[in-house]
N, C-alpha and C. Protein backbone atom coordinates (compact mmCIF):
# COMPACT_ATOMS: atom_id res chain seq x y z
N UNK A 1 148.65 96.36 134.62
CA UNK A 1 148.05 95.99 135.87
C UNK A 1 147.66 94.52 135.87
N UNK A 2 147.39 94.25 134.93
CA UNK A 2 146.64 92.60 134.55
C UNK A 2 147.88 91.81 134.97
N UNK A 3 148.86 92.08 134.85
CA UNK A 3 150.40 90.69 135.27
C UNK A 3 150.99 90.62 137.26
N UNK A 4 149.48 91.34 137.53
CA UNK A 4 149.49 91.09 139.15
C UNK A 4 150.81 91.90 139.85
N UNK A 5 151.58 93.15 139.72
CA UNK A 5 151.97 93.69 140.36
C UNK A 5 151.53 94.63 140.75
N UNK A 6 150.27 95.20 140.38
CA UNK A 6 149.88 96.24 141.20
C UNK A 6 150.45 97.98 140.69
N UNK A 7 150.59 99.08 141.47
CA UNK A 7 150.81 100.48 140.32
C UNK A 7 152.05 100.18 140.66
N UNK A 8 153.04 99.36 141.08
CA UNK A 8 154.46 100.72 141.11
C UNK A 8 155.36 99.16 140.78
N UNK A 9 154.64 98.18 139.89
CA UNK A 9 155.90 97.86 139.05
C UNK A 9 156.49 96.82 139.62
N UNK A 10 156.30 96.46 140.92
CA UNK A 10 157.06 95.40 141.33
C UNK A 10 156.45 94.73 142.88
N UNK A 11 156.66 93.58 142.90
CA UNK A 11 155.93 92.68 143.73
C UNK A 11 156.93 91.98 144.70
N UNK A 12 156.91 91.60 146.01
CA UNK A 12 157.77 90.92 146.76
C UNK A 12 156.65 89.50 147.58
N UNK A 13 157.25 88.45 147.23
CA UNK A 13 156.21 86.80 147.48
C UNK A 13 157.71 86.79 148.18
N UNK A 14 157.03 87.20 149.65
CA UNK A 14 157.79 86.19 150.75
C UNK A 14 157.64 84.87 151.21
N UNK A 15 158.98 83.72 151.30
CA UNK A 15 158.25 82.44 151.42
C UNK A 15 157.52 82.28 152.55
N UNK A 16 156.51 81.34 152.66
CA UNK A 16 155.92 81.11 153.94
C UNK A 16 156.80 80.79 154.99
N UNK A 17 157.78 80.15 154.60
CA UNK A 17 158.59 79.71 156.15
C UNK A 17 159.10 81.10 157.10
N UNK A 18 158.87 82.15 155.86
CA UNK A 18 159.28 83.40 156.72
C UNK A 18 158.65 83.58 157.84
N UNK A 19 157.24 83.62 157.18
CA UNK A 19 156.03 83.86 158.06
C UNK A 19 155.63 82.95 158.90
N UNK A 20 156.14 81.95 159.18
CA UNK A 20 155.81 80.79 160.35
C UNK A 20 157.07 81.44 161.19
N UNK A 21 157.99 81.53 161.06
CA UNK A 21 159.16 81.83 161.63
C UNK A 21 158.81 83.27 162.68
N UNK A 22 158.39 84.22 161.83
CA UNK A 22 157.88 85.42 162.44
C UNK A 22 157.21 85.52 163.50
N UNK A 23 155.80 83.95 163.08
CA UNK A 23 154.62 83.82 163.69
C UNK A 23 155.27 82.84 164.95
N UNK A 24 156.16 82.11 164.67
CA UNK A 24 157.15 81.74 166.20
C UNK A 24 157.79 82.85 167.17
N UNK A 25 158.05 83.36 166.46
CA UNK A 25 159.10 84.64 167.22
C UNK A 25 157.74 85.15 167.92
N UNK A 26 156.68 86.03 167.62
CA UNK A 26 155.91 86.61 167.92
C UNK A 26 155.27 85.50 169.39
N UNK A 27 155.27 84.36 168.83
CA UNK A 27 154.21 83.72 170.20
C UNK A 27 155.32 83.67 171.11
N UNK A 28 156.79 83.76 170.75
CA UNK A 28 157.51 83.45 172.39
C UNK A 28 157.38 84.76 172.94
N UNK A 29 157.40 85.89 171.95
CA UNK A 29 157.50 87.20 172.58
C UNK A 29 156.30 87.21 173.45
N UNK A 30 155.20 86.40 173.20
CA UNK A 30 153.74 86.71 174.30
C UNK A 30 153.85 86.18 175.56
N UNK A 31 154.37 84.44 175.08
CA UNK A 31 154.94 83.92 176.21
C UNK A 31 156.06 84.29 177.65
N UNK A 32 157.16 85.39 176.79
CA UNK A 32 158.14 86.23 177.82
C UNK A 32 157.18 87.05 178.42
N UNK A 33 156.41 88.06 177.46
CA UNK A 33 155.64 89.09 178.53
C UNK A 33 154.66 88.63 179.24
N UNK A 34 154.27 86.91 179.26
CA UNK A 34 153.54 86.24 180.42
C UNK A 34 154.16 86.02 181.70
N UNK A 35 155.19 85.92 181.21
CA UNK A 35 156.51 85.37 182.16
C UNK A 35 157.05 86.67 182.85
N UNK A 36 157.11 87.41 181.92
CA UNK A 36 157.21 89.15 183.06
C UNK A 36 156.38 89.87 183.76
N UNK A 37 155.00 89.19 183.22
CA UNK A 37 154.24 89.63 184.27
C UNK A 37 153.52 88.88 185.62
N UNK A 38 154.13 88.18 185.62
CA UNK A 38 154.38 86.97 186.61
C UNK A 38 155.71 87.21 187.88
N UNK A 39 156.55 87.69 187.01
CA UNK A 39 157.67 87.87 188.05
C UNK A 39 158.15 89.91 188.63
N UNK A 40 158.32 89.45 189.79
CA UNK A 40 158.26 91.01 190.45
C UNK A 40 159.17 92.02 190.10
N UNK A 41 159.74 92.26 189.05
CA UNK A 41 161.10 93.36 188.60
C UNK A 41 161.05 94.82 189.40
N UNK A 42 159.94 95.02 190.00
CA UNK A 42 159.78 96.42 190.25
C UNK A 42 159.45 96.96 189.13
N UNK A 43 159.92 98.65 189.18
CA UNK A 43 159.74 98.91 188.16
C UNK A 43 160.07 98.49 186.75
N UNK A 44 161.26 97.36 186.71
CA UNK A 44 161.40 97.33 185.41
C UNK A 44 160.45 96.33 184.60
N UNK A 45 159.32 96.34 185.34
CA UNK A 45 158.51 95.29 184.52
C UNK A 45 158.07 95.75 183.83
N UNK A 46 157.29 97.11 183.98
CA UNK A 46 156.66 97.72 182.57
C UNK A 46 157.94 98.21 181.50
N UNK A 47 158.77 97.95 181.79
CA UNK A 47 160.22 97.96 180.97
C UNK A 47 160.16 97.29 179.74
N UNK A 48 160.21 95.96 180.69
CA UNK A 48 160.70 94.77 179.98
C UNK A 48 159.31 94.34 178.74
N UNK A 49 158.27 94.64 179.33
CA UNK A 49 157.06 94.24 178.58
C UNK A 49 156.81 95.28 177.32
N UNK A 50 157.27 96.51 178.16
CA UNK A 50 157.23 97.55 176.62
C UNK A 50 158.19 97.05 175.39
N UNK A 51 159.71 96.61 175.79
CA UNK A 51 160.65 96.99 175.14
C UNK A 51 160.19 94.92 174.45
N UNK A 52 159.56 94.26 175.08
CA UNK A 52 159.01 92.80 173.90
C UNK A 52 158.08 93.23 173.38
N UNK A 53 156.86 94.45 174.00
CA UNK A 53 155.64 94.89 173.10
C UNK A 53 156.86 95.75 171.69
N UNK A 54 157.19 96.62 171.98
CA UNK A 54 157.70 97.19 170.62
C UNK A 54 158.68 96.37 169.64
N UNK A 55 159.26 95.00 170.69
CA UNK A 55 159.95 93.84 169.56
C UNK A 55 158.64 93.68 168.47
N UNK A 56 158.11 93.37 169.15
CA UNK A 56 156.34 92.18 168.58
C UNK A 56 156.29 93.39 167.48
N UNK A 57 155.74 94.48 168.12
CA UNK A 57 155.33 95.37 166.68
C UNK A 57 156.14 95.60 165.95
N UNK A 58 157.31 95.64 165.78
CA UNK A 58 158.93 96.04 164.58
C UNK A 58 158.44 95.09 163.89
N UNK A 59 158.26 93.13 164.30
CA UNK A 59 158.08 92.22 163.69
C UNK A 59 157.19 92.27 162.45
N UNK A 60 155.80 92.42 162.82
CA UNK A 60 154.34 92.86 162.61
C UNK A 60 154.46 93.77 161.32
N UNK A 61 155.59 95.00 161.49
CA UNK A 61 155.35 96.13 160.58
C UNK A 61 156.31 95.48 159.49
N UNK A 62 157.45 95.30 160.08
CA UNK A 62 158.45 94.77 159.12
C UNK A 62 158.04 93.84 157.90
N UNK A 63 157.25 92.38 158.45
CA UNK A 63 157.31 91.77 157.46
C UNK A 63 155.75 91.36 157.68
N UNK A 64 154.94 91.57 157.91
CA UNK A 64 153.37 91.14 157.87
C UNK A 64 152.70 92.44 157.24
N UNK A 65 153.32 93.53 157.54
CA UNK A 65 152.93 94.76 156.50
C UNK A 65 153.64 95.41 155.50
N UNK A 66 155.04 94.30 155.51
CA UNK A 66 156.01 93.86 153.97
C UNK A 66 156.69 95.52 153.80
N UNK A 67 156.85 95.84 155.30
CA UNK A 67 157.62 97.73 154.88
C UNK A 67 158.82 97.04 154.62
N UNK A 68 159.69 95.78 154.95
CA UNK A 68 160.73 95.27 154.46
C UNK A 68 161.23 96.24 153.30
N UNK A 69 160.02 95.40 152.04
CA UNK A 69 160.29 95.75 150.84
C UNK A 69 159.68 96.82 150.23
N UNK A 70 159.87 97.81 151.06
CA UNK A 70 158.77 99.02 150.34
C UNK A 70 159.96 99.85 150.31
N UNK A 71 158.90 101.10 149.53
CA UNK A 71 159.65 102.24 149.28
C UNK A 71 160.50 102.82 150.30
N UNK A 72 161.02 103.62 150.56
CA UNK A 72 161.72 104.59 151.46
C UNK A 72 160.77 105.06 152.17
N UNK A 73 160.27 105.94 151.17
CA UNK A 73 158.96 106.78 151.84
C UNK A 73 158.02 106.19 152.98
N UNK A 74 158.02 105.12 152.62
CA UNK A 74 157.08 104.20 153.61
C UNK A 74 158.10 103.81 154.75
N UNK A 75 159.50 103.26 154.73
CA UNK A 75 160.18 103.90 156.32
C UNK A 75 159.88 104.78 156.46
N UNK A 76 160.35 106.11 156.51
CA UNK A 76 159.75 107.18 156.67
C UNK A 76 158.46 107.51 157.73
N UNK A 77 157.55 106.84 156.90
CA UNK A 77 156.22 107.38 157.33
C UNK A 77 155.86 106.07 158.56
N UNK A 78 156.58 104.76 158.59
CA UNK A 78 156.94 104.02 160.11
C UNK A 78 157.13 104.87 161.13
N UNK A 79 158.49 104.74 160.58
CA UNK A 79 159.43 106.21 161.50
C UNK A 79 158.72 107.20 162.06
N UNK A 80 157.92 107.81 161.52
CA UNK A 80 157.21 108.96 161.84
C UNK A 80 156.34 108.07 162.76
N UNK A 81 155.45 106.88 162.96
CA UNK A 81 154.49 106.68 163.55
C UNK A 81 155.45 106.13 165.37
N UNK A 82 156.48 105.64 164.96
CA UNK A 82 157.61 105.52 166.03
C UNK A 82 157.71 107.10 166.86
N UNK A 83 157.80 107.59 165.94
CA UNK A 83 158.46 108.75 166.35
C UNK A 83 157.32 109.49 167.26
N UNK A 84 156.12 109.70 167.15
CA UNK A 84 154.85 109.63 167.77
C UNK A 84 154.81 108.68 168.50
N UNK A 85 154.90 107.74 168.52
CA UNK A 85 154.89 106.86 169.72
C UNK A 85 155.70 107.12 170.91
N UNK A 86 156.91 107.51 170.81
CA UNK A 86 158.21 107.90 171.86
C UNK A 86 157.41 109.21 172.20
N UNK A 87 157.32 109.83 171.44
CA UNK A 87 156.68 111.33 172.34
C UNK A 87 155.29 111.35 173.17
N UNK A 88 154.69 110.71 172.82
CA UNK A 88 153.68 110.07 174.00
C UNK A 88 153.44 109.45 175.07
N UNK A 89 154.89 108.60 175.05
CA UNK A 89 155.46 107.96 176.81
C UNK A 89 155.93 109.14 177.05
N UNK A 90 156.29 110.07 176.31
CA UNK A 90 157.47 110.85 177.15
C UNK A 90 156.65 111.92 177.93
N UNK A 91 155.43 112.28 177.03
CA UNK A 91 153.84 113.23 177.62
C UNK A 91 153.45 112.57 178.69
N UNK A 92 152.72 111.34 178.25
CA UNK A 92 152.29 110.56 179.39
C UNK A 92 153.40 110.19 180.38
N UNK A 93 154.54 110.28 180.65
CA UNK A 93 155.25 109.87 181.61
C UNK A 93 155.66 111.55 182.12
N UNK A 94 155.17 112.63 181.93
CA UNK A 94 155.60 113.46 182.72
C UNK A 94 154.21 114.12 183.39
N UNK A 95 153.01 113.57 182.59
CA UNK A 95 152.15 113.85 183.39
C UNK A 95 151.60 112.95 184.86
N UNK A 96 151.98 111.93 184.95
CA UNK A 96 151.92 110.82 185.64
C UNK A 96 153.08 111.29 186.45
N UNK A 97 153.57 111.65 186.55
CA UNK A 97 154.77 111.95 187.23
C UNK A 97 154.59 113.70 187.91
N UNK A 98 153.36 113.95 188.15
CA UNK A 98 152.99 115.21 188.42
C UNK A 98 152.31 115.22 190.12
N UNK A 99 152.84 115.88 190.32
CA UNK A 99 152.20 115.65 191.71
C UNK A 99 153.39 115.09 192.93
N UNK A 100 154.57 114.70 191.98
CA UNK A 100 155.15 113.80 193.12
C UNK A 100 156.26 115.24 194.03
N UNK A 101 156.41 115.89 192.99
CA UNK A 101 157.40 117.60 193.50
C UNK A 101 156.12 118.03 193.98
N UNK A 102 156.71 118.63 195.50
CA UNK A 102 155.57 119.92 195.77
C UNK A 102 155.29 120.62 194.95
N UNK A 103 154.20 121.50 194.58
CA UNK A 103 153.96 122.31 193.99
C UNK A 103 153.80 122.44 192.55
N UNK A 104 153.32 121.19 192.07
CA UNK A 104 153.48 120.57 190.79
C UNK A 104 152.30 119.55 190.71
N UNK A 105 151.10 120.27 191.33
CA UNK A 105 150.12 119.33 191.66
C UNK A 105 148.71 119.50 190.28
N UNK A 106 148.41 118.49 189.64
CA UNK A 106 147.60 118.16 188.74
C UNK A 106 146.51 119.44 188.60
């Protein structure tokens, strides 16, 4: 433990330029969803802002919480939090969507 890798043996030192690079990507992604919420798409604005919100977070998990270089298991258990995520627009978008058929009222 004393030679700084920690229990499982192996260590990943990403260079910083990664992480400036990331930390660029991430501020234009804020800047587009300023810019989309500025302009009138109709519905596809909460589209467009979801589908740069879930860019931003892939970024975030990928390499600021270094699942890059992790185990499997730890995709996995991403995956799984993705995977919960999709089934919760899909809840919340059918309850929101209640009321609009006759007889299908809240």
């Amino acid at each position: 433990m004393s030679d700084g890798q920690g229990h499982f043996g192996h260590a990943h030192i990403a260079p910083a330029s990664m992480y400036y690079a990331v930390f660029a990507a991430l501020v234009v992604g804020t800047i587009l969803t300023v810019a989309a919420a500025k302009v009138d798409m109709g519905v596809m604005n909460n589209v467009v802002m979801l589908l740069i919100a879930c860019t931003k977070a892939t970024l975030v998990i990928l390499f600021f919480m270094h699942v890059r270089w992790s185990s499997r298991l730890t995709w996995i258990v991403a995956m799984a939090g993705f995977f919960w995520l999709l089934l919760l627009f899909a809840v919340l978008g059918d309850y929101i969507s209640r009321g609009w058929v006759p007889g299908t009222s809240r």
